[in-house]
PDB file of N, CA and C in Angstrom:
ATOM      1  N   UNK A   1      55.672 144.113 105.400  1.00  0.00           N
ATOM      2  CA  UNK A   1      55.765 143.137 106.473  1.00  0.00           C
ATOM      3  C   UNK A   1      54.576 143.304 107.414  1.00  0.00           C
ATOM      4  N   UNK A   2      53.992 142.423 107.827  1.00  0.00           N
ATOM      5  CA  UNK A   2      52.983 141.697 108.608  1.00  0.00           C
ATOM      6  C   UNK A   2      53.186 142.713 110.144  1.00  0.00           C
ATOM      7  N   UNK A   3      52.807 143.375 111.030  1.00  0.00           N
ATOM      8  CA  UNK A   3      52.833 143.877 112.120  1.00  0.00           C
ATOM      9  C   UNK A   3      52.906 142.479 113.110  1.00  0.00           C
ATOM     10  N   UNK A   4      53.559 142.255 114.447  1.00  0.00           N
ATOM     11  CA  UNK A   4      53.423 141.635 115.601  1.00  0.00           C
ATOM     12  C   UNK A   4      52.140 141.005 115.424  1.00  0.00           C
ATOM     13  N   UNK A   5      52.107 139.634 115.062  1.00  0.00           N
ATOM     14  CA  UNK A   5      50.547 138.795 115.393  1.00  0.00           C
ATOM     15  C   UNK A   5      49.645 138.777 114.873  1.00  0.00           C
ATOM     16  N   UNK A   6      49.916 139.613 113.356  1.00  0.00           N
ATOM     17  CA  UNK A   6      48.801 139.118 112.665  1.00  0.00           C
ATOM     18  C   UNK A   6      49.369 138.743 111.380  1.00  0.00           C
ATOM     19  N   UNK A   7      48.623 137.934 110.871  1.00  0.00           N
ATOM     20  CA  UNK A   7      49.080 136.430 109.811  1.00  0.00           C
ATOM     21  C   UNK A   7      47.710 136.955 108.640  1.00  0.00           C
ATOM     22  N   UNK A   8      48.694 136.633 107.439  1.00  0.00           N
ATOM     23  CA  UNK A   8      47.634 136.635 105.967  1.00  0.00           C
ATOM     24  C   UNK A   8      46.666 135.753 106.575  1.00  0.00           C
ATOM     25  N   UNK A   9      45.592 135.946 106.236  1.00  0.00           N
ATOM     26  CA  UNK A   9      44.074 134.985 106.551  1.00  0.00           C
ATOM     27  C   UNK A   9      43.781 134.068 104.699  1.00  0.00           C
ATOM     28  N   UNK A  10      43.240 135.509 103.990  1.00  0.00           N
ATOM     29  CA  UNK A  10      43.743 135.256 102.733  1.00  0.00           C
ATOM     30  C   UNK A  10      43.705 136.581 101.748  1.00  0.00           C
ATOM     31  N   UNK A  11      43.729 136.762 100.611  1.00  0.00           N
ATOM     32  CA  UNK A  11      44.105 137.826 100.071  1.00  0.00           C
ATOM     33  C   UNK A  11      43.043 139.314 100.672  1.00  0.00           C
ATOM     34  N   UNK A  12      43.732 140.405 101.560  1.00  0.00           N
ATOM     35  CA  UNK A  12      43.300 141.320 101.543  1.00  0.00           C
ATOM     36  C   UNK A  12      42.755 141.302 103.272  1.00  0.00           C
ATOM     37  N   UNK A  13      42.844 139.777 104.019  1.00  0.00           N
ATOM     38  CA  UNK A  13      42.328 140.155 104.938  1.00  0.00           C
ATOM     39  C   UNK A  13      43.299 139.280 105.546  1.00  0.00           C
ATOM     40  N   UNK A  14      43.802 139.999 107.008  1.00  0.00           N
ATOM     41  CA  UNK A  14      44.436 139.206 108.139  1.00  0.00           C
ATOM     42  C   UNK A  14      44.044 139.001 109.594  1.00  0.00           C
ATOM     43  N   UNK A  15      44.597 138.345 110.005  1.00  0.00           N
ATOM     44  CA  UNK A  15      43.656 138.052 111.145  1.00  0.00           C
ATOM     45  C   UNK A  15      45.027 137.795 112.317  1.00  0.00           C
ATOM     46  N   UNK A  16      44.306 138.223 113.782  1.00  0.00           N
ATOM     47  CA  UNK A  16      44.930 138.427 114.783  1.00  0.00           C
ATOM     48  C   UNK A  16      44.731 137.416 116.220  1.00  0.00           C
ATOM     49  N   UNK A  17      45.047 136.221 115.870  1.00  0.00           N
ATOM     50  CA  UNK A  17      43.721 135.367 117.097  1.00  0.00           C
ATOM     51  C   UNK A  17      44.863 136.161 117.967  1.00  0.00           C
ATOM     52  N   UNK A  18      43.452 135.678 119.255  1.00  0.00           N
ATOM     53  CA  UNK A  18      43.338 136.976 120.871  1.00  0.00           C
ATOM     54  C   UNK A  18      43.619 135.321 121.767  1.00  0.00           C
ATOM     55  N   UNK A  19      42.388 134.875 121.231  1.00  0.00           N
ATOM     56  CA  UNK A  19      42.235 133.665 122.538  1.00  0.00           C
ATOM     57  C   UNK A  19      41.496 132.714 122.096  1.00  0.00           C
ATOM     58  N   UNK A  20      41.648 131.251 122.122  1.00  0.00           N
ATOM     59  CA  UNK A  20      40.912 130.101 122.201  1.00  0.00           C
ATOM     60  C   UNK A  20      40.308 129.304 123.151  1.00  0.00           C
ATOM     61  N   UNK A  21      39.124 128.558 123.273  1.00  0.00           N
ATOM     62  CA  UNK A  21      39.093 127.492 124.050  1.00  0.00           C
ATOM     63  C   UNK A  21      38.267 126.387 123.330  1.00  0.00           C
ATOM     64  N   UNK A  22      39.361 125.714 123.300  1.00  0.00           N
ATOM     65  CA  UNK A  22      39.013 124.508 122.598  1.00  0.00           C
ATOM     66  C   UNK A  22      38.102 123.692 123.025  1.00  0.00           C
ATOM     67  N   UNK A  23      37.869 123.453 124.481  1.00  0.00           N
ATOM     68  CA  UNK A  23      37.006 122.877 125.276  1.00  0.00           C
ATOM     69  C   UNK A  23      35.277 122.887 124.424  1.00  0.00           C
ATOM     70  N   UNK A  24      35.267 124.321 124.458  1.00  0.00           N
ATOM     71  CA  UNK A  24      33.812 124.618 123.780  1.00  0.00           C
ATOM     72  C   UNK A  24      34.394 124.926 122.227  1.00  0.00           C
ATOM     73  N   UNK A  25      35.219 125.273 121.503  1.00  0.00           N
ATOM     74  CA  UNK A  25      35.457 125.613 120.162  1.00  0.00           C
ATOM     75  C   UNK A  25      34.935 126.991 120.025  1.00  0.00           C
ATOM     76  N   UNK A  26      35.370 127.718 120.878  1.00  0.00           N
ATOM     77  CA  UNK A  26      34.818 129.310 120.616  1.00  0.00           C
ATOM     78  C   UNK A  26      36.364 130.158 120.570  1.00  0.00           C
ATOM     79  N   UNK A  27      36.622 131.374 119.471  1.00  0.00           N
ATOM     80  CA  UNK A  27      37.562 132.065 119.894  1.00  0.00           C
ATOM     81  C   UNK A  27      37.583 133.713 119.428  1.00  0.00           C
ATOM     82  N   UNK A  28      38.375 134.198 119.988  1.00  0.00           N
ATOM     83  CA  UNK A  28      38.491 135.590 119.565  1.00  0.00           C
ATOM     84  C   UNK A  28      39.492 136.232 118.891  1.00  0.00           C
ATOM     85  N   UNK A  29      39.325 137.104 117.934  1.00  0.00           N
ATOM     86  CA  UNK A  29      40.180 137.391 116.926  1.00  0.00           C
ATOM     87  C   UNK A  29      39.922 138.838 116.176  1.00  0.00           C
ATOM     88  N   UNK A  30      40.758 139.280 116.027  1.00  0.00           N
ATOM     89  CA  UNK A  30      40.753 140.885 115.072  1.00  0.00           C
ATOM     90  C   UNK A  30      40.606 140.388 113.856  1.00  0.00           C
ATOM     91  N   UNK A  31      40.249 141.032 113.049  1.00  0.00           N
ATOM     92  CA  UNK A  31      40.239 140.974 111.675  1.00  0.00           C
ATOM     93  C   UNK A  31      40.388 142.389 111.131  1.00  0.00           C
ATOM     94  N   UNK A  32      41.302 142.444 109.824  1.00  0.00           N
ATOM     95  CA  UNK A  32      41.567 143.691 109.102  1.00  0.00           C
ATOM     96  C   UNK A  32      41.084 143.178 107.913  1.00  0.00           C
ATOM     97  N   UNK A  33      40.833 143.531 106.969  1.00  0.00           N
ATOM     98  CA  UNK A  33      39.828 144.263 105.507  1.00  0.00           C
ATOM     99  C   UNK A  33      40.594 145.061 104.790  1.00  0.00           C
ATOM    100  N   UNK A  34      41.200 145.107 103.750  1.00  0.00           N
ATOM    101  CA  UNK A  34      41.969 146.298 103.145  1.00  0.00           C
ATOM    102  C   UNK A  34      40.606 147.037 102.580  1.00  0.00           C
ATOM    103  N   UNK A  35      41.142 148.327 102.222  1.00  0.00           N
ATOM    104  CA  UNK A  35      40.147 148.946 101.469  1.00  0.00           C
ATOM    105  C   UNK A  35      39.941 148.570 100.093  1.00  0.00           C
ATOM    106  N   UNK A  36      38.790 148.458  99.794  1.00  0.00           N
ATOM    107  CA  UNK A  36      38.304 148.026  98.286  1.00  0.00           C
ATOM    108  C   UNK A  36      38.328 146.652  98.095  1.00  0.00           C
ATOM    109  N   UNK A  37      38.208 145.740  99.304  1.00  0.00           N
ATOM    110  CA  UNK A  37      38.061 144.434  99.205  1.00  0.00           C
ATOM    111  C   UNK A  37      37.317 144.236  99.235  1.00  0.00           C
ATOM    112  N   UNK A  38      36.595 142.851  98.334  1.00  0.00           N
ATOM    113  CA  UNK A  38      35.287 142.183  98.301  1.00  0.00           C
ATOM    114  C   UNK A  38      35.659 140.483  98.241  1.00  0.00           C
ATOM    115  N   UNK A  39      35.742 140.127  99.473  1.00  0.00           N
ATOM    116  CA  UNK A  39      35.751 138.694 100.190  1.00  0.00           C
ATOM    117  C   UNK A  39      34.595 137.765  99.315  1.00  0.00           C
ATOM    118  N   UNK A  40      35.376 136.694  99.071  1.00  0.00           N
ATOM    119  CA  UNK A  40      34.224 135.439  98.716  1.00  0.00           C
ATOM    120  C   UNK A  40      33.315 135.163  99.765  1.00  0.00           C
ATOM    121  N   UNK A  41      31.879 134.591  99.362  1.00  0.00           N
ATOM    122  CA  UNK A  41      31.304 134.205  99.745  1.00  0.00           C
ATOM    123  C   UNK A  41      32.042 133.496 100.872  1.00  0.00           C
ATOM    124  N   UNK A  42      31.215 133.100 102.515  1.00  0.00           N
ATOM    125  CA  UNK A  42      31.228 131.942 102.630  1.00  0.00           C
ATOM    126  C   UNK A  42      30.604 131.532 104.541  1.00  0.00           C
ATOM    127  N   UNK A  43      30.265 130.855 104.631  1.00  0.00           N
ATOM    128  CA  UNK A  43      29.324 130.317 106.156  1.00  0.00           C
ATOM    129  C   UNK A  43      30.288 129.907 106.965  1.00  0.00           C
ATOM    130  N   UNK A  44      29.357 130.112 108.119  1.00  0.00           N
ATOM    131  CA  UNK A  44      30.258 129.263 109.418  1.00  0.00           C
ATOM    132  C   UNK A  44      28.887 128.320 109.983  1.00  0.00           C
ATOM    133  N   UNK A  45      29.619 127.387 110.172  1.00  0.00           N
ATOM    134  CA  UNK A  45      28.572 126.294 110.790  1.00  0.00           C
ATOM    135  C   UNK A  45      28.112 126.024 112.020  1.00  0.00           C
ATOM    136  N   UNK A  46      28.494 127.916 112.545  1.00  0.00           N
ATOM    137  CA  UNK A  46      27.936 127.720 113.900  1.00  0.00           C
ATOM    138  C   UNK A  46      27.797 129.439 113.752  1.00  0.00           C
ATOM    139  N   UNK A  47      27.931 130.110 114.984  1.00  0.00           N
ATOM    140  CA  UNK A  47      27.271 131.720 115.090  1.00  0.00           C
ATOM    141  C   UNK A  47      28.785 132.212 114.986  1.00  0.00           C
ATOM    142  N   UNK A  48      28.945 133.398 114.401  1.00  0.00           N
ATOM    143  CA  UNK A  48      29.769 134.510 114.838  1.00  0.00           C
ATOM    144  C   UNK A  48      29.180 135.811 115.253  1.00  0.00           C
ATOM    145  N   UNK A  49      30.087 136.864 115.762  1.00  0.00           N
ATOM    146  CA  UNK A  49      29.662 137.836 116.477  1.00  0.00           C
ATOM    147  C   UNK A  49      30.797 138.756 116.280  1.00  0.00           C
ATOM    148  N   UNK A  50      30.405 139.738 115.101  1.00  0.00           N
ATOM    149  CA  UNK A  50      31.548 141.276 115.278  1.00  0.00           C
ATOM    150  C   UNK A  50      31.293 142.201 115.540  1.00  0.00           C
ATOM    151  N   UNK A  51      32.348 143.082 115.528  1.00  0.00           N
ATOM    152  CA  UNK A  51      32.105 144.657 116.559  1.00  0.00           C
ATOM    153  C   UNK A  51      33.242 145.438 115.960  1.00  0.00           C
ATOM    154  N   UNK A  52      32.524 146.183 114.658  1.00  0.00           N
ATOM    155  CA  UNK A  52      33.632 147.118 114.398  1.00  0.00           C
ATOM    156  C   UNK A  52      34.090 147.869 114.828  1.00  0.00           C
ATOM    157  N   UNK A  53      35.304 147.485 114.867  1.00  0.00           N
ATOM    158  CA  UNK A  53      36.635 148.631 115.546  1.00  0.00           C
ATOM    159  C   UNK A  53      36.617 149.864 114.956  1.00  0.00           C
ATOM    160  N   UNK A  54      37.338 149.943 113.405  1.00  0.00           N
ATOM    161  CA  UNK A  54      37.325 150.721 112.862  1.00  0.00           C
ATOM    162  C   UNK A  54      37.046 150.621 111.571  1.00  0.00           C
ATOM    163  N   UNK A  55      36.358 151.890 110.681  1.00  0.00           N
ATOM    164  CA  UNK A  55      35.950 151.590 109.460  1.00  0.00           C
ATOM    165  C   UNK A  55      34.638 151.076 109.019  1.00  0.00           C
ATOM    166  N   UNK A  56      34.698 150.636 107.837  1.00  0.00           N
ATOM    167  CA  UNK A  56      33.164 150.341 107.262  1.00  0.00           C
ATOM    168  C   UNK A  56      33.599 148.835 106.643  1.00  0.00           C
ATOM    169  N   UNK A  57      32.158 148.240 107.183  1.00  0.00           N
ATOM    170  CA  UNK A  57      32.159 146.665 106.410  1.00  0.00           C
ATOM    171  C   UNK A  57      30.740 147.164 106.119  1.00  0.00           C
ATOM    172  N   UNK A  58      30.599 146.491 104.462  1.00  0.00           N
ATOM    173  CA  UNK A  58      29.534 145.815 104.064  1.00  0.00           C
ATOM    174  C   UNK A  58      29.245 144.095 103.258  1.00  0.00           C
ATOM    175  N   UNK A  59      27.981 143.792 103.905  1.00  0.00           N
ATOM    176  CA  UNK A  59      27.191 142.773 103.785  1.00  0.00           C
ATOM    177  C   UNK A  59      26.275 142.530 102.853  1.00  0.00           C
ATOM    178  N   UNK A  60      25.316 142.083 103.002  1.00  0.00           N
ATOM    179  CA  UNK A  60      23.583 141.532 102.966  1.00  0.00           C
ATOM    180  C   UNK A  60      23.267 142.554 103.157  1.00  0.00           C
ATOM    181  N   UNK A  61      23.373 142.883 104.825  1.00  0.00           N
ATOM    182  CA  UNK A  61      22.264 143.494 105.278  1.00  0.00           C
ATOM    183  C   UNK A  61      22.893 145.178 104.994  1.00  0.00           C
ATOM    184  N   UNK A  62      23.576 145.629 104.514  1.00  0.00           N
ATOM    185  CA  UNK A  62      24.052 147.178 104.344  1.00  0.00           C
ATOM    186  C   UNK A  62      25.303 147.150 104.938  1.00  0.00           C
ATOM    187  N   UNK A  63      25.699 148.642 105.258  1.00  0.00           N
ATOM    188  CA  UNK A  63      27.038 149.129 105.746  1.00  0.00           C
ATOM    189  C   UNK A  63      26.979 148.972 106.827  1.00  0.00           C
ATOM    190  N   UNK A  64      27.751 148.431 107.621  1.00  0.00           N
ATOM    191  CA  UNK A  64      28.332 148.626 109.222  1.00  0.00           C
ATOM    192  C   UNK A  64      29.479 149.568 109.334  1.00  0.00           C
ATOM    193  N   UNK A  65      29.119 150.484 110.485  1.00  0.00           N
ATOM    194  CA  UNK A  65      30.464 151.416 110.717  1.00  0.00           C
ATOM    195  C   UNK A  65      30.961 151.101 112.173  1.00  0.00           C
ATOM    196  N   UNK A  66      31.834 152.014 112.395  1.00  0.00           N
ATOM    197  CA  UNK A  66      32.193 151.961 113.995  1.00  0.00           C
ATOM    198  C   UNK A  66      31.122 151.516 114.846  1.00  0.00           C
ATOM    199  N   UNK A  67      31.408 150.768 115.735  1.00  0.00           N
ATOM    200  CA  UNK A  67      30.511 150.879 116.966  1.00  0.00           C
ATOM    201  C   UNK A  67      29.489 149.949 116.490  1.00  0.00           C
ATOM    202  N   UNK A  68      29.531 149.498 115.606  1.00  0.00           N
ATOM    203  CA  UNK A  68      28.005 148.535 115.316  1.00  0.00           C
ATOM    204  C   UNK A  68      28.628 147.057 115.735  1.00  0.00           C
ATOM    205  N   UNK A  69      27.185 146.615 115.915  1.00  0.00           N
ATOM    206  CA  UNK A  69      27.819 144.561 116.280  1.00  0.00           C
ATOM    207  C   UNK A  69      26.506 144.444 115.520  1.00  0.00           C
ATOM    208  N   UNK A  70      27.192 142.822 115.043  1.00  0.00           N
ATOM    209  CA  UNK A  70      26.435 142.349 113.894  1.00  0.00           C
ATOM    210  C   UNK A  70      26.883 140.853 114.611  1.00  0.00           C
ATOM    211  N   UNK A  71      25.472 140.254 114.389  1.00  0.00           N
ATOM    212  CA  UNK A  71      25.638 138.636 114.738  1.00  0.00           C
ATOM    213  C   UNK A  71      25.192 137.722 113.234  1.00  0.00           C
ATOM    214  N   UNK A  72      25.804 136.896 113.046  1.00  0.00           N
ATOM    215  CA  UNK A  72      25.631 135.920 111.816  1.00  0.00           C
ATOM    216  C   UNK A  72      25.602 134.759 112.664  1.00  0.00           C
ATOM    217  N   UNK A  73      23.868 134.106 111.975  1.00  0.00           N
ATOM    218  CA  UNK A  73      23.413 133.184 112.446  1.00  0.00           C
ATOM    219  C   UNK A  73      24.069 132.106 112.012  1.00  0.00           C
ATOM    220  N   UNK A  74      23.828 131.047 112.516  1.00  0.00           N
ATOM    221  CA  UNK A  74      24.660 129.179 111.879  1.00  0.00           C
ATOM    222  C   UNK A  74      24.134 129.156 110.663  1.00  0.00           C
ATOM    223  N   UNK A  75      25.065 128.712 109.381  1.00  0.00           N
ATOM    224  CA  UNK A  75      24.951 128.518 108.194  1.00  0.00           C
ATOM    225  C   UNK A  75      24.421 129.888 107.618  1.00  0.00           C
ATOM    226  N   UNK A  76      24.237 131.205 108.357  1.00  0.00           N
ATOM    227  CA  UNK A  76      24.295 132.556 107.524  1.00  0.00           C
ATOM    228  C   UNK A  76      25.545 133.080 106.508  1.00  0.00           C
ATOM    229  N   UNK A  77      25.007 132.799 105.117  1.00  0.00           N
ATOM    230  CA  UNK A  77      25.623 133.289 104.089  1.00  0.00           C
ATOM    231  C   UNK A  77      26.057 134.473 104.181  1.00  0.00           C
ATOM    232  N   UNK A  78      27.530 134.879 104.033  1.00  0.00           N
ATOM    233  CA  UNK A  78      27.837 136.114 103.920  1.00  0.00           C
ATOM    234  C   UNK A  78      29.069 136.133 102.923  1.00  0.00           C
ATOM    235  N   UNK A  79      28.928 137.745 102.670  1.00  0.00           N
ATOM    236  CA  UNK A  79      30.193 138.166 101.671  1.00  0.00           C
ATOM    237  C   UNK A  79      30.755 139.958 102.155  1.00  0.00           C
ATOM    238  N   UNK A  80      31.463 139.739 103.156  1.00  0.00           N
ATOM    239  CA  UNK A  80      32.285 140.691 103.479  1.00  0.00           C
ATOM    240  C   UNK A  80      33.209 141.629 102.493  1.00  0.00           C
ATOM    241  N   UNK A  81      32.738 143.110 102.342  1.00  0.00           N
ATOM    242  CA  UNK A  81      33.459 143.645 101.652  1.00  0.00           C
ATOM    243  C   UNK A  81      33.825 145.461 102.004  1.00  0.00           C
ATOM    244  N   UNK A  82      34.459 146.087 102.039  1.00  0.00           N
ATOM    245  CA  UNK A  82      35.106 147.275 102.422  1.00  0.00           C
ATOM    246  C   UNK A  82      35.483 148.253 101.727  1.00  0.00           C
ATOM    247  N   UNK A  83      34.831 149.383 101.158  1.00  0.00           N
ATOM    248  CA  UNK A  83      35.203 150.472 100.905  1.00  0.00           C
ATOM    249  C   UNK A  83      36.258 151.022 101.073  1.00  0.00           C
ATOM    250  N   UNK A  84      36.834 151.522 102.513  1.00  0.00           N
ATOM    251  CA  UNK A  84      37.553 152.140 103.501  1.00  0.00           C
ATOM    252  C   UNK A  84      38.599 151.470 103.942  1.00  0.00           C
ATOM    253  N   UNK A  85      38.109 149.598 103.966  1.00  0.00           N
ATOM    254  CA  UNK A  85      38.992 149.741 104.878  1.00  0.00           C
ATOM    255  C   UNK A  85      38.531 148.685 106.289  1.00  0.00           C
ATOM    256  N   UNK A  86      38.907 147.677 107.548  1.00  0.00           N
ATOM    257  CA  UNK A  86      37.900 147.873 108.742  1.00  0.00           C
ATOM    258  C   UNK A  86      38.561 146.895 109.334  1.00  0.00           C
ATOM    259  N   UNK A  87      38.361 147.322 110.742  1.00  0.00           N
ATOM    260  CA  UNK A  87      39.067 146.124 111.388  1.00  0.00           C
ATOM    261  C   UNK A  87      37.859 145.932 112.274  1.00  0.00           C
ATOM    262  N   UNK A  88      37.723 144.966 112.686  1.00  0.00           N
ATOM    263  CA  UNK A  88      37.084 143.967 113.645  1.00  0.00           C
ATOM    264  C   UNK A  88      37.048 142.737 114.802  1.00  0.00           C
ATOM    265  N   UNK A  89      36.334 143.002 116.005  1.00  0.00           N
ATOM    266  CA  UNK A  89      36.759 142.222 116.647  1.00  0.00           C
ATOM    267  C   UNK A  89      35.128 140.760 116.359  1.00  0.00           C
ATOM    268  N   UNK A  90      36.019 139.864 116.156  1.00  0.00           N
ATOM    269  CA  UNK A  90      34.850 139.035 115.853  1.00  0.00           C
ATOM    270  C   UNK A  90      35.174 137.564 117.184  1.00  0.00           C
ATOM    271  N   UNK A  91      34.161 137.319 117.699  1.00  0.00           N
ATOM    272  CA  UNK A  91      33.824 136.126 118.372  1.00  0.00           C
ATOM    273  C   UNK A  91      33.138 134.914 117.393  1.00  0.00           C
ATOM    274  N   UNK A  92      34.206 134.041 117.218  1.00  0.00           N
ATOM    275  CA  UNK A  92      32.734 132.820 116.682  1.00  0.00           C
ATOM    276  C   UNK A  92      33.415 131.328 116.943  1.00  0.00           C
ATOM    277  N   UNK A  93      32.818 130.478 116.739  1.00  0.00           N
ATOM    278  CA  UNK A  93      32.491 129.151 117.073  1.00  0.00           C
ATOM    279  C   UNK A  93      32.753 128.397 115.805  1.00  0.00           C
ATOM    280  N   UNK A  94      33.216 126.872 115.501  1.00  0.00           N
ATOM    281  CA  UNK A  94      32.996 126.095 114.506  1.00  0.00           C
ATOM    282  C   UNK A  94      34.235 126.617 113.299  1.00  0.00           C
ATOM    283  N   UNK A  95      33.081 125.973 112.048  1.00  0.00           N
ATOM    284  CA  UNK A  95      34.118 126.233 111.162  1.00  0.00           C
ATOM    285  C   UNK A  95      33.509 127.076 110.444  1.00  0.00           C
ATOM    286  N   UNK A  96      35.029 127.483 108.839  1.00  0.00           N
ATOM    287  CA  UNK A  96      34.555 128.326 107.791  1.00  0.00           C
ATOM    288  C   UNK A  96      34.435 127.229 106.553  1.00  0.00           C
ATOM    289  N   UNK A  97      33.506 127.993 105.661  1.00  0.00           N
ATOM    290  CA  UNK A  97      33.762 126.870 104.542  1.00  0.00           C
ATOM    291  C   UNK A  97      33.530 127.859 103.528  1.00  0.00           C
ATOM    292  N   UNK A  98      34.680 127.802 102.549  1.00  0.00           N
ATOM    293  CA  UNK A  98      34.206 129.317 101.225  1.00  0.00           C
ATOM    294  C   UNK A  98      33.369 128.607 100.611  1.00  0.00           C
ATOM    295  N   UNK A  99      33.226 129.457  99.565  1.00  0.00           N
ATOM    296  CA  UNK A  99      32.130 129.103  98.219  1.00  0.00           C
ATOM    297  C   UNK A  99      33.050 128.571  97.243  1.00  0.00           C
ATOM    298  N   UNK A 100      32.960 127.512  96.777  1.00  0.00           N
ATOM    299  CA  UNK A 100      34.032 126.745  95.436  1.00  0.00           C
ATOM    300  C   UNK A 100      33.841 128.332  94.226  1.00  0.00           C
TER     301      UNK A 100
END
């Protein structure tokens, strides 16, 4: 069972929204990663902004651990995936769109 407030996102990762404002379309949200997940491809059509909580995410650009922030530019391709494990607090804007 699912802990208080956070909802399947999709297989392996859930997500915790914090706060919205629709006004501008910006919001904030946790994200968890199981360990040994490797997320599909896929863009946002505007910026996001994370800050690992805990654990290791890797990218493109290498491993992120604790304490790192990572910004993904508009239409920056990514494929989120986890060794360990990772939760995250991510800020972003717009939409998602996977890879068919």
């Amino acid at each position: 069972m699912t802990e208080k407030g956070w909802k399947k996102l999709r297989n392996g990762i859930e997500i915790k929204h914090l706060a919205r404002d629709d006004a501008h379309n910006i919001q904030i949200d946790l994200i968890r990663i199981a360990p040994g997940l490797k997320d599909s491809p896929h863009w946002h059509d505007s910026w996001e902004w994370v800050y690992i909580l805990e654990g290791d995410l890797v990218d493109e650009r290498g491993v992120h651990k604790k304490g790192d922030f990572l910004i993904n530019q508009k239409d920056s391709r990514h494929q989120p995936a986890s060794e360990t494990g990772c939760t995250a607090l991510i800020v972003w804007c717009g939409s998602v769109r996977q890879e068919a």
